[in-house]
PDB file of N, CA and C in Angstrom:
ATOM      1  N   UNK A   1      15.843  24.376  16.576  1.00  0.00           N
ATOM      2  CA  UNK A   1      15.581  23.392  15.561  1.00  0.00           C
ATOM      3  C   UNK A   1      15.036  22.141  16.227  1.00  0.00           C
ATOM      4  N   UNK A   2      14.222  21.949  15.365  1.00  0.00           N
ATOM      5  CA  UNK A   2      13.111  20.501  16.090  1.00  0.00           C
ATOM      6  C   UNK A   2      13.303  18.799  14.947  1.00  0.00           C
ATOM      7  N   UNK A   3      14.168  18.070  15.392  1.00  0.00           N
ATOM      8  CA  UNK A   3      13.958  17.271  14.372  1.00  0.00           C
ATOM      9  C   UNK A   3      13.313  15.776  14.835  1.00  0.00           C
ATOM     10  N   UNK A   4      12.298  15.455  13.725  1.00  0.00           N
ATOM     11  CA  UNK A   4      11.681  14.150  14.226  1.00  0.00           C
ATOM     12  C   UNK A   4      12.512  12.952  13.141  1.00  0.00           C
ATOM     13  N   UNK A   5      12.691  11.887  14.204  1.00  0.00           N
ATOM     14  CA  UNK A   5      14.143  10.803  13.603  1.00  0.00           C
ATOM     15  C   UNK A   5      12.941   9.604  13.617  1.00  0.00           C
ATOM     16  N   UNK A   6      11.994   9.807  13.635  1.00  0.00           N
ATOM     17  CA  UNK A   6      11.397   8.220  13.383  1.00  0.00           C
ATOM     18  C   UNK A   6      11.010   8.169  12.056  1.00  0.00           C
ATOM     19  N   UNK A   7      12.115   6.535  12.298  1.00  0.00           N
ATOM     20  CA  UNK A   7      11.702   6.059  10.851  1.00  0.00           C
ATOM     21  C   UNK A   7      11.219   4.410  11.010  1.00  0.00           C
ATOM     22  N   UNK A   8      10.118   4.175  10.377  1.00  0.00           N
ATOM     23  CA  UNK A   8       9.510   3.179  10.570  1.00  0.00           C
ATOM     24  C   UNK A   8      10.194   1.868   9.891  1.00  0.00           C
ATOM     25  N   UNK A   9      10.210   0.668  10.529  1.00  0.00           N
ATOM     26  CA  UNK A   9      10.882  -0.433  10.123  1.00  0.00           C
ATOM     27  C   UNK A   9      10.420  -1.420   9.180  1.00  0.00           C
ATOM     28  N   UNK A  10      11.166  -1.951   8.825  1.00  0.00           N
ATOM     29  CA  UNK A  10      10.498  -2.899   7.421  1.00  0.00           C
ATOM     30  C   UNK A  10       8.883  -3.231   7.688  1.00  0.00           C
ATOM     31  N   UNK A  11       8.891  -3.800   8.548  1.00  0.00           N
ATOM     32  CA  UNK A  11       7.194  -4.793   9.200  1.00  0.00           C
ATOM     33  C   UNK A  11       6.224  -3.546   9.274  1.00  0.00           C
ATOM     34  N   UNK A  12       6.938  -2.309   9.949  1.00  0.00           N
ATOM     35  CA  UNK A  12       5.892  -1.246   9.727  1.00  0.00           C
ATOM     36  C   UNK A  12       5.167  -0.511   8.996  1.00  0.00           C
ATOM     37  N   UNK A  13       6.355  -0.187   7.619  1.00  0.00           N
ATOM     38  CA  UNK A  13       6.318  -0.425   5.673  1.00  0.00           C
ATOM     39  C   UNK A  13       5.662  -1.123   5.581  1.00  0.00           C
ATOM     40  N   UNK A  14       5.559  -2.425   5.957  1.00  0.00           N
ATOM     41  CA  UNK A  14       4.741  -3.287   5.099  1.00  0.00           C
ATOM     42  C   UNK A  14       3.711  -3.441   5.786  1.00  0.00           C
ATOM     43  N   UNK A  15       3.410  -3.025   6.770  1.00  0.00           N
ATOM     44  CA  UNK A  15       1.951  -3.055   7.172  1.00  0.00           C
ATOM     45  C   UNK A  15       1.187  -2.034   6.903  1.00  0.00           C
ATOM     46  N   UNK A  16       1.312  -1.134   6.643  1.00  0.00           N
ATOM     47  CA  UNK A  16       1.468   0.228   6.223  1.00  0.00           C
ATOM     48  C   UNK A  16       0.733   0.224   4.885  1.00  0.00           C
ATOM     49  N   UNK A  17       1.436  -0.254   3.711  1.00  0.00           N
ATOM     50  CA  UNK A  17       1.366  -0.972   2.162  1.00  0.00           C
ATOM     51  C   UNK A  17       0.046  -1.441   2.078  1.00  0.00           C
ATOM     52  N   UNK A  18       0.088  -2.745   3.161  1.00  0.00           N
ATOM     53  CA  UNK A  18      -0.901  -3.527   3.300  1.00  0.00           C
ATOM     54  C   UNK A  18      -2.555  -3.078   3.451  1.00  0.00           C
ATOM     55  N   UNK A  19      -2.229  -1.948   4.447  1.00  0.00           N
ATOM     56  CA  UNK A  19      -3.439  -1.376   5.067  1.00  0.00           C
ATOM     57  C   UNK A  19      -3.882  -0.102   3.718  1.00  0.00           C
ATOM     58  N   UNK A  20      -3.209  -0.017   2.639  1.00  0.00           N
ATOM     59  CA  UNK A  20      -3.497   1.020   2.160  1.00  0.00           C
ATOM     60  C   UNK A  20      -3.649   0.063   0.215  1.00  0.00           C
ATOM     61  N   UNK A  21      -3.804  -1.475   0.970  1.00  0.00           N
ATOM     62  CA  UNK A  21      -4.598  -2.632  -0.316  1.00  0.00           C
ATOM     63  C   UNK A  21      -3.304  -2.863  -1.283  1.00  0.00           C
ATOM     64  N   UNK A  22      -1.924  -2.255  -0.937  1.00  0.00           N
ATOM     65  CA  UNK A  22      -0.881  -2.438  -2.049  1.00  0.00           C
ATOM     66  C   UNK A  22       0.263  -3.867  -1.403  1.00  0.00           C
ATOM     67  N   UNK A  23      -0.681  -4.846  -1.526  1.00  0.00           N
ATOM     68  CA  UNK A  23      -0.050  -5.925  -1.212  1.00  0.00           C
ATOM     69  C   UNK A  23       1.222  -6.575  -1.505  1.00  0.00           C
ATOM     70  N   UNK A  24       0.987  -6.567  -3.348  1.00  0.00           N
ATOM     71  CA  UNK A  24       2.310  -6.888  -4.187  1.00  0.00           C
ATOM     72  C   UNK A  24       3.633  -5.648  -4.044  1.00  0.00           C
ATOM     73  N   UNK A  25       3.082  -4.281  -3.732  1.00  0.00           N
ATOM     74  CA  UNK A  25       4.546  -4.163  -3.014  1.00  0.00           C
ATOM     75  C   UNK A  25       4.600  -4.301  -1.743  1.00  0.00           C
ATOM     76  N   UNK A  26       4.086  -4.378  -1.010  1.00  0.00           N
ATOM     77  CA  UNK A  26       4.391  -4.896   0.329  1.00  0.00           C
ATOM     78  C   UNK A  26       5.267  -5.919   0.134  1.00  0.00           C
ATOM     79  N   UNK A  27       4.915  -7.140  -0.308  1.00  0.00           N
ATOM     80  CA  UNK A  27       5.488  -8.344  -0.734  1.00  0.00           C
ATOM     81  C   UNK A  27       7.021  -8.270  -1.683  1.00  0.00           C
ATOM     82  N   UNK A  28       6.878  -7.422  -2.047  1.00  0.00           N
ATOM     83  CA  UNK A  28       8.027  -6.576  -2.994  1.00  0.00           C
ATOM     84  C   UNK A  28       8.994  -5.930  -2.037  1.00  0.00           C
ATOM     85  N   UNK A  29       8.363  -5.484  -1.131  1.00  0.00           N
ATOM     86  CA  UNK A  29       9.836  -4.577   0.460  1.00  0.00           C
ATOM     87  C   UNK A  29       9.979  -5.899   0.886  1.00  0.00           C
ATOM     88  N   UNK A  30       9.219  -7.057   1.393  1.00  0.00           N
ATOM     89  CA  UNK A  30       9.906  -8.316   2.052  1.00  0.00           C
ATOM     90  C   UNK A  30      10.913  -9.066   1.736  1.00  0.00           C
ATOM     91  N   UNK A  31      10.900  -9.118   0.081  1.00  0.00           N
ATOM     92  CA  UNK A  31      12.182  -9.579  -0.009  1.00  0.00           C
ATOM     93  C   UNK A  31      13.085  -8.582  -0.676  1.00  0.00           C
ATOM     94  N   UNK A  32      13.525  -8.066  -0.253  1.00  0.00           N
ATOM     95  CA  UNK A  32      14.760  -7.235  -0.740  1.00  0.00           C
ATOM     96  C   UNK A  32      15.310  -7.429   0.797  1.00  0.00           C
ATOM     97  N   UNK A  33      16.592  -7.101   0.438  1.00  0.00           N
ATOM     98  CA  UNK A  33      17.659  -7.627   1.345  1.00  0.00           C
ATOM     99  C   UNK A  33      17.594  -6.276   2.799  1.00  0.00           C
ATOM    100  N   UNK A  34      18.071  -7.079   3.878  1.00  0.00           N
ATOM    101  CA  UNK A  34      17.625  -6.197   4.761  1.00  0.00           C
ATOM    102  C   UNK A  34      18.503  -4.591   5.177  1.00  0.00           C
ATOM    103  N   UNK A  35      19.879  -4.761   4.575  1.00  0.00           N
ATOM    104  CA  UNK A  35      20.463  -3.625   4.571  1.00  0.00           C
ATOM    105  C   UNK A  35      20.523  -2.519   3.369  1.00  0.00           C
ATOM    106  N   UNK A  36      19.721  -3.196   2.564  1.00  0.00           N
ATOM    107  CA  UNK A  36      19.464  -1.923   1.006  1.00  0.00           C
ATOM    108  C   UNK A  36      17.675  -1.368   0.740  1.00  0.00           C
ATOM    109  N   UNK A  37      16.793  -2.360   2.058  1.00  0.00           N
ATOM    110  CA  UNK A  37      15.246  -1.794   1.318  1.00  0.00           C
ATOM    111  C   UNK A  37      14.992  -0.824   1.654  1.00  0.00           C
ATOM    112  N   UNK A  38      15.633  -0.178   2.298  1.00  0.00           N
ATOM    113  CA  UNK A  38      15.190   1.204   2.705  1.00  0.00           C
ATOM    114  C   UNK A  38      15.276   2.438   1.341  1.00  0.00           C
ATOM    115  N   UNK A  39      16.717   1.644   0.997  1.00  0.00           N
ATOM    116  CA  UNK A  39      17.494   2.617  -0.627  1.00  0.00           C
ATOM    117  C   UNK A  39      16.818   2.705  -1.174  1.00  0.00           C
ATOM    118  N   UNK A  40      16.171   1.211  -2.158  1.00  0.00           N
ATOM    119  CA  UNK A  40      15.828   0.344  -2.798  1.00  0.00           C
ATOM    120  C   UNK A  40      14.257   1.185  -2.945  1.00  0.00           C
ATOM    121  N   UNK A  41      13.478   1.369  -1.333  1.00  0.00           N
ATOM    122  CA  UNK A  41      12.101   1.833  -1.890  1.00  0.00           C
ATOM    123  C   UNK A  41      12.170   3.022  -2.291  1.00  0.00           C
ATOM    124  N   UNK A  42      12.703   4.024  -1.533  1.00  0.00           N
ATOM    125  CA  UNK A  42      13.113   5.468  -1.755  1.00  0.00           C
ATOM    126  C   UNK A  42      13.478   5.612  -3.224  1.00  0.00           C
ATOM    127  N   UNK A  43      13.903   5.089  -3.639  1.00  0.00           N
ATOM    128  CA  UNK A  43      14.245   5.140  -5.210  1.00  0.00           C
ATOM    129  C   UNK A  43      13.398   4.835  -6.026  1.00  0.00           C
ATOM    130  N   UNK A  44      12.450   3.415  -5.408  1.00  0.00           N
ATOM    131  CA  UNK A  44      11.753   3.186  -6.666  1.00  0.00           C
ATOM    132  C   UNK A  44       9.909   3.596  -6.344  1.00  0.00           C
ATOM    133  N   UNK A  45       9.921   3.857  -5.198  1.00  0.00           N
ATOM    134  CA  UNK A  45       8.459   4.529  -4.655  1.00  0.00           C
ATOM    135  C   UNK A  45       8.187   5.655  -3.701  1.00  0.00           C
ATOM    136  N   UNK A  46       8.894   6.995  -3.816  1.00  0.00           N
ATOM    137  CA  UNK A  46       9.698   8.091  -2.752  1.00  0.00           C
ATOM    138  C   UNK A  46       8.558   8.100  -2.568  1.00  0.00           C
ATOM    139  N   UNK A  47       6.990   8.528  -2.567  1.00  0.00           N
ATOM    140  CA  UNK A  47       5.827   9.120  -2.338  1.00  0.00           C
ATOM    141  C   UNK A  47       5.712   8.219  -1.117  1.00  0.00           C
ATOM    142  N   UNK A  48       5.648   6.605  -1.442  1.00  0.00           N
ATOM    143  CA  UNK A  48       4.939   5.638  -0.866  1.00  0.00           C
ATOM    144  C   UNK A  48       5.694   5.737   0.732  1.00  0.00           C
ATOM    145  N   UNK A  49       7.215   5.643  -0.140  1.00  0.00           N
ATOM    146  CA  UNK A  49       8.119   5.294   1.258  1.00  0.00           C
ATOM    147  C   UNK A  49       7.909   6.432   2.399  1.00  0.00           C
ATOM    148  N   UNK A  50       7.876   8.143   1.822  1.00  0.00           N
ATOM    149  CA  UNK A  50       7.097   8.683   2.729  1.00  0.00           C
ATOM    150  C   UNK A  50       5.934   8.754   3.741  1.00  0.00           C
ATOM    151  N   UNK A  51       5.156   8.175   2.806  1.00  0.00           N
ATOM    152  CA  UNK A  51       3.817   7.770   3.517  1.00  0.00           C
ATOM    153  C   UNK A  51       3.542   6.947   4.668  1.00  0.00           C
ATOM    154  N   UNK A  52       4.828   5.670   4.194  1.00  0.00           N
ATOM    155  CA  UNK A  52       5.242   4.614   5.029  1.00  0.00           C
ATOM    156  C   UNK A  52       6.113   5.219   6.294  1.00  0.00           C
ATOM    157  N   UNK A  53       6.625   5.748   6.624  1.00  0.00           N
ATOM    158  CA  UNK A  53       7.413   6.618   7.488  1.00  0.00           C
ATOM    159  C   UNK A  53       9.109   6.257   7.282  1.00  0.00           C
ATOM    160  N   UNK A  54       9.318   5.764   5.852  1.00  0.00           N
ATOM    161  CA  UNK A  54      10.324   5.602   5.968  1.00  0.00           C
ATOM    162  C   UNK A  54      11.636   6.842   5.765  1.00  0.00           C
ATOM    163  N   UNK A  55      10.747   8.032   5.337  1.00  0.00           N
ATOM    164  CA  UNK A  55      11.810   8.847   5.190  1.00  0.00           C
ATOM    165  C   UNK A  55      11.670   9.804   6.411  1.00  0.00           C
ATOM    166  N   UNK A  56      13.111  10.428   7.024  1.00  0.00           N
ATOM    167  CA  UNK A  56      13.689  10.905   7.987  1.00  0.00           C
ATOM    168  C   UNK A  56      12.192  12.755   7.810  1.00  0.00           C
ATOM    169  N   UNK A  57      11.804  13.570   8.012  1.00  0.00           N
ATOM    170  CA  UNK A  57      11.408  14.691   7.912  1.00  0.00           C
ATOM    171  C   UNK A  57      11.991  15.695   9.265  1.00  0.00           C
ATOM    172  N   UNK A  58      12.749  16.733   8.894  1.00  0.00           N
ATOM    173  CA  UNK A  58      13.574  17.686   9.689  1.00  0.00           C
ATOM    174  C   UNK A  58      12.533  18.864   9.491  1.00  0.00           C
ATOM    175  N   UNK A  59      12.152  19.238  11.239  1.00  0.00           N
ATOM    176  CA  UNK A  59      11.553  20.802  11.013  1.00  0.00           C
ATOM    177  C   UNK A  59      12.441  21.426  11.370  1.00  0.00           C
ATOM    178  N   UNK A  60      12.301  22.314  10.448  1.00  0.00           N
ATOM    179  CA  UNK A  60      13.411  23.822  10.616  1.00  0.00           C
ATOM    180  C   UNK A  60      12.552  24.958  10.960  1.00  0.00           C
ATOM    181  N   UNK A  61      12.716  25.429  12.427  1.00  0.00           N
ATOM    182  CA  UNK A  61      12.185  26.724  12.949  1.00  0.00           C
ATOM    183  C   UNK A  61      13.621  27.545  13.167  1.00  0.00           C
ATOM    184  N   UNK A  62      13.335  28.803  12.370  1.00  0.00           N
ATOM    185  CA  UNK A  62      14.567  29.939  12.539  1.00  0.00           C
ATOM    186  C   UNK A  62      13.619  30.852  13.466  1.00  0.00           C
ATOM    187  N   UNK A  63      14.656  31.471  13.721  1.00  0.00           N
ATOM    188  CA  UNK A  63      14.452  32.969  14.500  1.00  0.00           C
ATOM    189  C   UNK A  63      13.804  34.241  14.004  1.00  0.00           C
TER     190      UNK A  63
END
């Protein structure tokens, strides 16, 4: 089993946002508090926050 654990940090989200012209949420992850925006985007933008590297992705190779 191969798992990749990077997850990108607020500034990286939002540069991320930025580079892809979605400013007002960019500006929208900055202020939310720093121990819930991770929740907070995942809930209210799962596609984006993926995109952003904020969600964990596990490869599963079996036998």
């Amino acid at each position: 089993m191969i798992a990749t654990t990077h997850k990108a940090d607020k500034q990286e989200a939002m540069s991320k946002l930025r580079a892809m012209e979605l400013d007002q949420i960019a500006e929208w992850l900055g202020r939310l508090p720093e121990e819930k925006w991770e929740r907070l985007f995942l809930v209210s933008w799962p596609t984006l926050a993926k995109k952003c590297g904020v969600v964990e992705e596990d490869l599963l190779h079996t036998r």
